[in-house]
PDB file of N, CA and C in Angstrom:
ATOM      1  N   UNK A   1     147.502  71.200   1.547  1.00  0.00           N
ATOM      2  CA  UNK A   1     146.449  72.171   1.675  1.00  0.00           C
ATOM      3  C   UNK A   1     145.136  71.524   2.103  1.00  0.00           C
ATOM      4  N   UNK A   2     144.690  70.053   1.478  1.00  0.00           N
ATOM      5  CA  UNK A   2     143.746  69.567   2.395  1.00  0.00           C
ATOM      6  C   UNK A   2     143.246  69.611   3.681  1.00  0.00           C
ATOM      7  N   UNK A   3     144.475  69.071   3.999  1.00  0.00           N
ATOM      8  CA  UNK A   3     144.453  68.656   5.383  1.00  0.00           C
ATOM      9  C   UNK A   3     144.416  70.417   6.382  1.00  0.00           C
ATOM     10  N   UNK A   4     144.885  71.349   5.910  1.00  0.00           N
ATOM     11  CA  UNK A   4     144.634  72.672   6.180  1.00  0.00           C
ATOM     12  C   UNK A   4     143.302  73.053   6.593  1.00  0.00           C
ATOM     13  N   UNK A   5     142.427  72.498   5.365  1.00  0.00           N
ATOM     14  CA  UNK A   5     141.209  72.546   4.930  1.00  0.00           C
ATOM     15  C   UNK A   5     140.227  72.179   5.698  1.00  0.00           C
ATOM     16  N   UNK A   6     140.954  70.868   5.997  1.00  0.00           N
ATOM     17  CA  UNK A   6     140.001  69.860   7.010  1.00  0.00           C
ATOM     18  C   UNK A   6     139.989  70.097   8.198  1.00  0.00           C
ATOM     19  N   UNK A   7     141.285  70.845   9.049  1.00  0.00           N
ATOM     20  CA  UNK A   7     140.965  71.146  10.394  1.00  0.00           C
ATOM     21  C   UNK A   7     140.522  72.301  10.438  1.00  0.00           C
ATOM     22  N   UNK A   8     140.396  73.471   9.215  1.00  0.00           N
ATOM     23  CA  UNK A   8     139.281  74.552   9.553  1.00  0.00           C
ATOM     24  C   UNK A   8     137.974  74.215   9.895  1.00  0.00           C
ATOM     25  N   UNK A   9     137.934  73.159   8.989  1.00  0.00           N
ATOM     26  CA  UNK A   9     136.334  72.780   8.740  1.00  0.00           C
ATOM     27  C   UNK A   9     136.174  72.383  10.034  1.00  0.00           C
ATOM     28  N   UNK A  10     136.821  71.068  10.522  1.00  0.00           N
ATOM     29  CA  UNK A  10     136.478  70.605  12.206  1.00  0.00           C
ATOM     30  C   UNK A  10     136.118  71.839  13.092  1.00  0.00           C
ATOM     31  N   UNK A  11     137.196  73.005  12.845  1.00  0.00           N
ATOM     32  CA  UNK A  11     137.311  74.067  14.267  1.00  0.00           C
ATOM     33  C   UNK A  11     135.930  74.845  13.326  1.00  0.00           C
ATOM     34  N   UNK A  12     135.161  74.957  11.968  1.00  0.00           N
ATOM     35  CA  UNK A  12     133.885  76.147  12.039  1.00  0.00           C
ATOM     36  C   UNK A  12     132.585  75.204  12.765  1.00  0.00           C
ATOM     37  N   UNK A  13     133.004  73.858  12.424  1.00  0.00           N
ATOM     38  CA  UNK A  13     131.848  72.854  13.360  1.00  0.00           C
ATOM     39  C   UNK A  13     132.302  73.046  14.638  1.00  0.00           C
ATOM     40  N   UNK A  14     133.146  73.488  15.350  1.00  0.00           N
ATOM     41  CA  UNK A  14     133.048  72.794  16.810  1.00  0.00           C
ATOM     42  C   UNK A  14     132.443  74.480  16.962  1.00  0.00           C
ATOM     43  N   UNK A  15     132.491  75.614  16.236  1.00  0.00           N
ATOM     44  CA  UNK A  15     131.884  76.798  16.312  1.00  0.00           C
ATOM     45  C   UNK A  15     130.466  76.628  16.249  1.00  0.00           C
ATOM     46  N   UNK A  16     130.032  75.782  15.188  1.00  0.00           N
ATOM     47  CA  UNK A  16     128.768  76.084  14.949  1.00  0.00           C
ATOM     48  C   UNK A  16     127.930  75.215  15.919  1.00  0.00           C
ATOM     49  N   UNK A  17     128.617  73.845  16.506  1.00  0.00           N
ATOM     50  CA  UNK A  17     127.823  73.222  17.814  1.00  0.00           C
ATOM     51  C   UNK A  17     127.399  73.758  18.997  1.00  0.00           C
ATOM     52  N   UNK A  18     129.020  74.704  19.277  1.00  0.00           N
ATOM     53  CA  UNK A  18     128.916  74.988  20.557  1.00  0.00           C
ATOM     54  C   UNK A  18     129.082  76.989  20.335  1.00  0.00           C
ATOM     55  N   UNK A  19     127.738  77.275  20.415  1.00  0.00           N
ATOM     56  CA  UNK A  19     127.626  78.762  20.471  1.00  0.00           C
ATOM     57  C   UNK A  19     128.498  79.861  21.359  1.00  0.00           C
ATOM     58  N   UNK A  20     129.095  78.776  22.214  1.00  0.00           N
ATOM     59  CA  UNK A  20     129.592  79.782  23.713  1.00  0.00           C
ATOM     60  C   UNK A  20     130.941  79.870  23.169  1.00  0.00           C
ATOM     61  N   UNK A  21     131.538  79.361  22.291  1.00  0.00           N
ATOM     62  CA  UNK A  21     132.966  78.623  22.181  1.00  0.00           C
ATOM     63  C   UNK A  21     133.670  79.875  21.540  1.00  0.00           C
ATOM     64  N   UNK A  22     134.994  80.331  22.240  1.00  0.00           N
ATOM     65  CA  UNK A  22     135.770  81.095  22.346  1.00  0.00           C
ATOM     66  C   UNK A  22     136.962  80.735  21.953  1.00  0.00           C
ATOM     67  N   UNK A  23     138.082  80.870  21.266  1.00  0.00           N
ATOM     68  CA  UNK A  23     139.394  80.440  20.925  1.00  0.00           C
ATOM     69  C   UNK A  23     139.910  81.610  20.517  1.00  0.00           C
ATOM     70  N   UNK A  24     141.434  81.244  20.799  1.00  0.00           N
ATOM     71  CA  UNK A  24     142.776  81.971  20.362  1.00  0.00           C
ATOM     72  C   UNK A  24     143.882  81.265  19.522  1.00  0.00           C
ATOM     73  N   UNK A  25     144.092  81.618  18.361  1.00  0.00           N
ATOM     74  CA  UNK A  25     144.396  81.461  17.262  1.00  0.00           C
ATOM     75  C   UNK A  25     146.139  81.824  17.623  1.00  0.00           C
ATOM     76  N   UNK A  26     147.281  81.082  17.274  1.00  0.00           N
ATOM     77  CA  UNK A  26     148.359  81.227  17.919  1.00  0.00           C
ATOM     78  C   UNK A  26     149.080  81.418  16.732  1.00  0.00           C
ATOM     79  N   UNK A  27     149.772  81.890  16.079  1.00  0.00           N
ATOM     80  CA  UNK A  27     151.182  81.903  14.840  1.00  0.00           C
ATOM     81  C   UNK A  27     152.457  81.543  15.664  1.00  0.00           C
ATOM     82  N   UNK A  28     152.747  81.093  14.653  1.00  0.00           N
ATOM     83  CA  UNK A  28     154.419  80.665  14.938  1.00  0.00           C
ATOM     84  C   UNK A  28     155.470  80.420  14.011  1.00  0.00           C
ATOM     85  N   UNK A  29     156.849  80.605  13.530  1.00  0.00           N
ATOM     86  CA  UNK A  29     157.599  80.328  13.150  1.00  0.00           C
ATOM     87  C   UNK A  29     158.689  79.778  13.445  1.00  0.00           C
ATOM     88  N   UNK A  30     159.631  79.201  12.053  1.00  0.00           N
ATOM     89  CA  UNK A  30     160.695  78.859  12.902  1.00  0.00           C
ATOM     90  C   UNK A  30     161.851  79.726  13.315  1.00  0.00           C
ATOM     91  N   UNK A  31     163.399  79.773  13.237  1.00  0.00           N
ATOM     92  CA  UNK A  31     163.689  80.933  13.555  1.00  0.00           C
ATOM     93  C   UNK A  31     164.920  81.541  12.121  1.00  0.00           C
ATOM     94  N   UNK A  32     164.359  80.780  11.473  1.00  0.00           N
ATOM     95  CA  UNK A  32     165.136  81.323   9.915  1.00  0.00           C
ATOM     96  C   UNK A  32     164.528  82.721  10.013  1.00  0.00           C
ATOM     97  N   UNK A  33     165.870  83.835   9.889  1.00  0.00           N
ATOM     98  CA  UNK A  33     165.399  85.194   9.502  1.00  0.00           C
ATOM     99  C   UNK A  33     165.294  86.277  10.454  1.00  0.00           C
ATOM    100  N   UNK A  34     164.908  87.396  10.203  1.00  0.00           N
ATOM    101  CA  UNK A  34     164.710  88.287  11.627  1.00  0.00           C
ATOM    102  C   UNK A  34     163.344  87.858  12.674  1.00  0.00           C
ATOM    103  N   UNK A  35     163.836  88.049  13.732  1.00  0.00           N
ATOM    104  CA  UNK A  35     162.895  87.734  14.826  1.00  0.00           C
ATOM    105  C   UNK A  35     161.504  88.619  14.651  1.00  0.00           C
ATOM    106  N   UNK A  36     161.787  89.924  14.621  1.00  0.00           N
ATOM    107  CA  UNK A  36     160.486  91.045  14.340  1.00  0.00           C
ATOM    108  C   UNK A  36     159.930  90.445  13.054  1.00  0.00           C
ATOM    109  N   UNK A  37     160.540  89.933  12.104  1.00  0.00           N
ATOM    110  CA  UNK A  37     160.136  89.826  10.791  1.00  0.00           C
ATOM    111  C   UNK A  37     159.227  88.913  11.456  1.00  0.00           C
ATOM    112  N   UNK A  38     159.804  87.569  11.465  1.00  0.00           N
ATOM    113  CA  UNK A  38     159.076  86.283  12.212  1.00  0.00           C
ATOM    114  C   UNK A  38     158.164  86.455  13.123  1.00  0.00           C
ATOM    115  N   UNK A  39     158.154  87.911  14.169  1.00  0.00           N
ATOM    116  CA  UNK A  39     156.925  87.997  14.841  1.00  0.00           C
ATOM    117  C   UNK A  39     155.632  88.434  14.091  1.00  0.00           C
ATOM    118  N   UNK A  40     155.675  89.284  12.633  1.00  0.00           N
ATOM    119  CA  UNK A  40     154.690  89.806  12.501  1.00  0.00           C
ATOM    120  C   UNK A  40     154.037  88.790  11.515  1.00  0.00           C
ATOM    121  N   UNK A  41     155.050  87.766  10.874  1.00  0.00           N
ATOM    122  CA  UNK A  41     154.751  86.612   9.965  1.00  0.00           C
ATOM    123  C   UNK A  41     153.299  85.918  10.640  1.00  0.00           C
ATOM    124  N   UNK A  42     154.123  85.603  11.896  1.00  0.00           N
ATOM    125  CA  UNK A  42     153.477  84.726  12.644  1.00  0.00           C
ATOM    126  C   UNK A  42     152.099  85.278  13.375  1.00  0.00           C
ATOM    127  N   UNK A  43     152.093  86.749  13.707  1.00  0.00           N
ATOM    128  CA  UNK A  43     150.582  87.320  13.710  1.00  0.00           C
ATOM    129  C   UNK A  43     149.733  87.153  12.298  1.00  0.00           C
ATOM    130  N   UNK A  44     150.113  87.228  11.091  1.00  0.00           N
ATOM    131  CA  UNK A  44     149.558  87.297   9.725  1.00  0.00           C
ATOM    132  C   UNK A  44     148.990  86.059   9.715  1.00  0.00           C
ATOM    133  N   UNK A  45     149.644  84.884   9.668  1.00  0.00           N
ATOM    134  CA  UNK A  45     149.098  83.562   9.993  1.00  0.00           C
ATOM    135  C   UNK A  45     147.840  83.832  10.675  1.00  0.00           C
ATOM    136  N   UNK A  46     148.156  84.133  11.977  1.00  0.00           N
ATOM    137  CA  UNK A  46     147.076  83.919  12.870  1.00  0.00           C
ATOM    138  C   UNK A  46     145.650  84.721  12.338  1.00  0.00           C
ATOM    139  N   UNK A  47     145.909  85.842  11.948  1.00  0.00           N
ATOM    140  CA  UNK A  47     145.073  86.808  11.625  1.00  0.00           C
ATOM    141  C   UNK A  47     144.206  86.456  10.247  1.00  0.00           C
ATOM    142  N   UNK A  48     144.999  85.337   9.357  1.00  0.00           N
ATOM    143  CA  UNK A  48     144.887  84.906   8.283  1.00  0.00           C
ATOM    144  C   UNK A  48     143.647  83.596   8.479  1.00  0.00           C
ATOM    145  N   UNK A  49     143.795  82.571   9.743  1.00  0.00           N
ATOM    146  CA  UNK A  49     142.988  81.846   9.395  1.00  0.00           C
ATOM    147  C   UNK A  49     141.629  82.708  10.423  1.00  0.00           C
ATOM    148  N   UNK A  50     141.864  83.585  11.149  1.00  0.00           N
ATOM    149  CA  UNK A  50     140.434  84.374  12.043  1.00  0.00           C
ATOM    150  C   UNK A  50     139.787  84.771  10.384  1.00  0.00           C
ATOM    151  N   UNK A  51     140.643  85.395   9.348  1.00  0.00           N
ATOM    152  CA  UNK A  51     140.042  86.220   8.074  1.00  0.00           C
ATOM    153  C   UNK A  51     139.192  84.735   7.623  1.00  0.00           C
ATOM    154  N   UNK A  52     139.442  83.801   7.775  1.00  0.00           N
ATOM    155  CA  UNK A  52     139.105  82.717   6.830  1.00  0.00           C
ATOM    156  C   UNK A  52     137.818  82.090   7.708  1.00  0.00           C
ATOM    157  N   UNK A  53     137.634  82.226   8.998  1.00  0.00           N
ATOM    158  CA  UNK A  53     136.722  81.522   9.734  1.00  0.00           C
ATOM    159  C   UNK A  53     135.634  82.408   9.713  1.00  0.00           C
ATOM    160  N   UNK A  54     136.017  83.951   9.630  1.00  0.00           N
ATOM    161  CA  UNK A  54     135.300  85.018   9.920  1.00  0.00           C
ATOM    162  C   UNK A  54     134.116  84.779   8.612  1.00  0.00           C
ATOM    163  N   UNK A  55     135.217  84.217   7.187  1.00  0.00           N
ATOM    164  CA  UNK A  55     134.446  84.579   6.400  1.00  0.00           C
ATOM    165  C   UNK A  55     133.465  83.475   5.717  1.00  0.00           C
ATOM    166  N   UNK A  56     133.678  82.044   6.739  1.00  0.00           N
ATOM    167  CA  UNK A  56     132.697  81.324   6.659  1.00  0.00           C
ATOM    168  C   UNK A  56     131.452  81.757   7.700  1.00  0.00           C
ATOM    169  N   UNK A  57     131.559  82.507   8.379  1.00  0.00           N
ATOM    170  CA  UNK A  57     130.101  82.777   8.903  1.00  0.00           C
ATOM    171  C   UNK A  57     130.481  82.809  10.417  1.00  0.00           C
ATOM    172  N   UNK A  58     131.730  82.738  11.452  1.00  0.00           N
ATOM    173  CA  UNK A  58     132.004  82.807  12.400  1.00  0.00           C
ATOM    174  C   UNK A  58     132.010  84.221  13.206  1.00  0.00           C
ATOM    175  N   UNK A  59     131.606  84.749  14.537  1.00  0.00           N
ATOM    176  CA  UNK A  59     131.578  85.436  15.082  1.00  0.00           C
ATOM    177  C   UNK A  59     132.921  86.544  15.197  1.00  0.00           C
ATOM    178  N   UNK A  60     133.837  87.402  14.423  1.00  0.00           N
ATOM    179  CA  UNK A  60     134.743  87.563  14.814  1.00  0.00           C
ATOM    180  C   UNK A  60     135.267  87.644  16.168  1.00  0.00           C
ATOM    181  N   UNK A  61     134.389  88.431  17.039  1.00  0.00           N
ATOM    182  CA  UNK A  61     134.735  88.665  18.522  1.00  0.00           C
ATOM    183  C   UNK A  61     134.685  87.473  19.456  1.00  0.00           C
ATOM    184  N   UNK A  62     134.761  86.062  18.673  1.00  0.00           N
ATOM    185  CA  UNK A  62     134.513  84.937  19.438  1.00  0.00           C
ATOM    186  C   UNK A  62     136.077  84.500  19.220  1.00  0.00           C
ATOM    187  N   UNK A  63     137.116  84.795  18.308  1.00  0.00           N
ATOM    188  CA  UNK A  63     138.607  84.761  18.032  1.00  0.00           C
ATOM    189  C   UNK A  63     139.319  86.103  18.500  1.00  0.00           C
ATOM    190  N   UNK A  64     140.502  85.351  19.307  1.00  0.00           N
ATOM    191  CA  UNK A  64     141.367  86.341  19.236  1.00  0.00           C
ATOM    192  C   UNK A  64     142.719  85.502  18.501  1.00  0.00           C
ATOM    193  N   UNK A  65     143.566  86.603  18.309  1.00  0.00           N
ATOM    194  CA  UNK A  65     144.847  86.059  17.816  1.00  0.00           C
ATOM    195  C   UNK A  65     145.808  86.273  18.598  1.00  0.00           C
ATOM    196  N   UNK A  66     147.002  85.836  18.277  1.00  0.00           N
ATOM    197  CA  UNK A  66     148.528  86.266  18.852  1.00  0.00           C
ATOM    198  C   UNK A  66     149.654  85.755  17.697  1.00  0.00           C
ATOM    199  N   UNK A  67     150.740  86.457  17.862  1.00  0.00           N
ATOM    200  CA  UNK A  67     151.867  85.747  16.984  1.00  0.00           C
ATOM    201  C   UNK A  67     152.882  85.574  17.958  1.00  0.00           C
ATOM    202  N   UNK A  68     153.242  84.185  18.114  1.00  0.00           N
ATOM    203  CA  UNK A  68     154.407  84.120  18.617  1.00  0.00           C
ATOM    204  C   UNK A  68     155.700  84.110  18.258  1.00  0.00           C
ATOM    205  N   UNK A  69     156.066  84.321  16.771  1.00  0.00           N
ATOM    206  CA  UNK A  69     157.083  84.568  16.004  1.00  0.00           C
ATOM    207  C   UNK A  69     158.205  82.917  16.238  1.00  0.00           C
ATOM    208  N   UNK A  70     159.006  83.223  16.726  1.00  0.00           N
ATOM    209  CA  UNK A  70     160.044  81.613  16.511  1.00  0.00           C
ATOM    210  C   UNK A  70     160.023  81.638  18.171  1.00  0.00           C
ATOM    211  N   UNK A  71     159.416  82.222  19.447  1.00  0.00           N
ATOM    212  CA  UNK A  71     159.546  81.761  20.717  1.00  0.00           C
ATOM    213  C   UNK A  71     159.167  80.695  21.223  1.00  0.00           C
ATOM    214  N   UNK A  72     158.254  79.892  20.763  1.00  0.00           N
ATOM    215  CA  UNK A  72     157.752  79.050  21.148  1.00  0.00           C
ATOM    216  C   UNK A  72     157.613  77.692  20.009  1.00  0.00           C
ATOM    217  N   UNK A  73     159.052  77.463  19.761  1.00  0.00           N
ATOM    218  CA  UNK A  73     159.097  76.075  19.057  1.00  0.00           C
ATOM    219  C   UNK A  73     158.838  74.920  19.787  1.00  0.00           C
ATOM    220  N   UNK A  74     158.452  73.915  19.403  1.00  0.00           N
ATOM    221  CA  UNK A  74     158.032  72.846  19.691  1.00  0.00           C
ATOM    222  C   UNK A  74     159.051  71.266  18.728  1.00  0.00           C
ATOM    223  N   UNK A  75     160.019  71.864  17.990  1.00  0.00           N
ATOM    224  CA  UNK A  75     161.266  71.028  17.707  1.00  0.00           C
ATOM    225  C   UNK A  75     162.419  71.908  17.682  1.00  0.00           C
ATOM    226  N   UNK A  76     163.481  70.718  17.081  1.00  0.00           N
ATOM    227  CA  UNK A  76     164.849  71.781  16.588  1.00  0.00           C
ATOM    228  C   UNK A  76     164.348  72.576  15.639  1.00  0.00           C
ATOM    229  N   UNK A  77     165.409  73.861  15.253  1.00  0.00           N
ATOM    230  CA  UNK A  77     165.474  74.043  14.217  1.00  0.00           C
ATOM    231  C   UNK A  77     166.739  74.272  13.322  1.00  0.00           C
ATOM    232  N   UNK A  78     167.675  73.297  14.081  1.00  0.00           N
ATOM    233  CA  UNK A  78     168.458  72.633  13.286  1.00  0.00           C
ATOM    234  C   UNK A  78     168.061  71.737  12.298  1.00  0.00           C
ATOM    235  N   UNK A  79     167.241  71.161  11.486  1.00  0.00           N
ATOM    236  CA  UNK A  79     166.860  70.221  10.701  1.00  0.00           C
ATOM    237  C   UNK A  79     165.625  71.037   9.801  1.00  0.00           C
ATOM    238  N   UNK A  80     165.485  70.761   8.628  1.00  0.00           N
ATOM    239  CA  UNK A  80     164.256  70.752   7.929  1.00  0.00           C
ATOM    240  C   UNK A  80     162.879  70.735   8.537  1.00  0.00           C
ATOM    241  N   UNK A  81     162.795  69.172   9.108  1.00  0.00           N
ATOM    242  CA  UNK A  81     161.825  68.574   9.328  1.00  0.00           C
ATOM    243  C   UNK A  81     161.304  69.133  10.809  1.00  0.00           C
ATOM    244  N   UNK A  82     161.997  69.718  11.510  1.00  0.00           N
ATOM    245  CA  UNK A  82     162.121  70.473  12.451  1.00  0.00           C
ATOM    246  C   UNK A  82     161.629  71.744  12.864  1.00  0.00           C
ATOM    247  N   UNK A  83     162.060  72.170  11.837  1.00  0.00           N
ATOM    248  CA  UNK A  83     161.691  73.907  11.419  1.00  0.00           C
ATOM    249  C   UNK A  83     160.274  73.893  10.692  1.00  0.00           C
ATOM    250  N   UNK A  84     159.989  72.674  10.036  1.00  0.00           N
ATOM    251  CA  UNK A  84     158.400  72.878   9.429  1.00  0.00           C
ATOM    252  C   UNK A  84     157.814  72.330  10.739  1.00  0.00           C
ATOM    253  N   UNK A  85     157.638  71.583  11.769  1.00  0.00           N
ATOM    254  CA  UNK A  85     156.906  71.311  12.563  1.00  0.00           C
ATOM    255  C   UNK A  85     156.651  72.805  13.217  1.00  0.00           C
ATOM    256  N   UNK A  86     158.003  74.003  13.383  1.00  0.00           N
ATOM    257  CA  UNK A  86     157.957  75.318  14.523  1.00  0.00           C
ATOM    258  C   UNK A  86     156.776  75.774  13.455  1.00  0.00           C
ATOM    259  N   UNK A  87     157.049  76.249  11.766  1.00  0.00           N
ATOM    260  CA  UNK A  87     155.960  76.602  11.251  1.00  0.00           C
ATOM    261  C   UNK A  87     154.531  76.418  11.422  1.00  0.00           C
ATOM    262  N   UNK A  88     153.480  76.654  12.194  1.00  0.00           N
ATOM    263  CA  UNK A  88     152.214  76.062  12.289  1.00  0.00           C
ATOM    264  C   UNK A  88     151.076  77.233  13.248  1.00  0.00           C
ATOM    265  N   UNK A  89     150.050  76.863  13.378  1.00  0.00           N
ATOM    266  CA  UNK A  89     149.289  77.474  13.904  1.00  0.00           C
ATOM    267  C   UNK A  89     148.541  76.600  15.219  1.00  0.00           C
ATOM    268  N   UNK A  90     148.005  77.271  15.948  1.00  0.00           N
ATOM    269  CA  UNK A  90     147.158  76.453  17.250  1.00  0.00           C
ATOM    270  C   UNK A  90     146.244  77.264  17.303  1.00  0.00           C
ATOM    271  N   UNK A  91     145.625  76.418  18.250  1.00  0.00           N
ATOM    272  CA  UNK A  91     143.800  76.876  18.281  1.00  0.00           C
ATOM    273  C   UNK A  91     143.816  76.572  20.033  1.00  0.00           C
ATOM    274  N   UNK A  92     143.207  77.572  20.859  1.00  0.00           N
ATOM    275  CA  UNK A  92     143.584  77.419  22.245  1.00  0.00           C
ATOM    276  C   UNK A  92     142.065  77.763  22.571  1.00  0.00           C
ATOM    277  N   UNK A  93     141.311  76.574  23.328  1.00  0.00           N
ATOM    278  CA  UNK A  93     140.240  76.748  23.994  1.00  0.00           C
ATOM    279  C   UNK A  93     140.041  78.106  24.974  1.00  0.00           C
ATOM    280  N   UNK A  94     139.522  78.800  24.948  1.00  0.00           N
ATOM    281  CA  UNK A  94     139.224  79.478  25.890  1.00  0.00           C
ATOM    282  C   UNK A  94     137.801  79.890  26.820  1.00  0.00           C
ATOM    283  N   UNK A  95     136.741  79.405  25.857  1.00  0.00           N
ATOM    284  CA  UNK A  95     135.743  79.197  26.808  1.00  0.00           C
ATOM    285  C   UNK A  95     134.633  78.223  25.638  1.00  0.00           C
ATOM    286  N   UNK A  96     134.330  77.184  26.534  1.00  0.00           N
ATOM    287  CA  UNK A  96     133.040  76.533  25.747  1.00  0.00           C
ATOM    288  C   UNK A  96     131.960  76.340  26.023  1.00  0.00           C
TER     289      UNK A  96
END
């Protein structure tokens, strides 16, 4: 949960440096379970850390979100260690 902690904190500073700065907030899962289930998981995430940035003092209309549910893994998810890497969130520049 620290480390959770710590890259909010980095992404409300790179907010509070750069006034222009725009991002999209990405969800993702792995593909244990229903796909619809996993898509709306993976919007909640996303929607979850905009609730959390929003409510340190961030612009909402400066975040958007998306959930990508289990489409866009980035390991197996044959393995454990695999399936927690698909679990995660991204932060996508969109204007600075």
């Amino acid at each position: 949960m620290q480390i959770q902690n710590l890259h909010l904190a980095v992404l409300k500073g790179a907010f509070d440096k750069n006034p222009n700065l725009k991002v999209e907030i990405s969800g993702h899962t792995d593909n244990v379970g229903d796909a619809g289930i996993n898509l709306k998981l993976s919007q909640d995430r996303a929607s979850a850390v905009k609730t959390y940035l929003v409510g340190k003092g961030i612009d909402g209309s400066k975040i958007s979100t998306l959930g990508y549910g289990q489409t866009k893994a980035i390991d197996t998810n044959d393995t454990e260690e695999g399936k927690s890497k698909n679990r995660r969130i991204e932060f996508k520049i969109l204007t600075f």
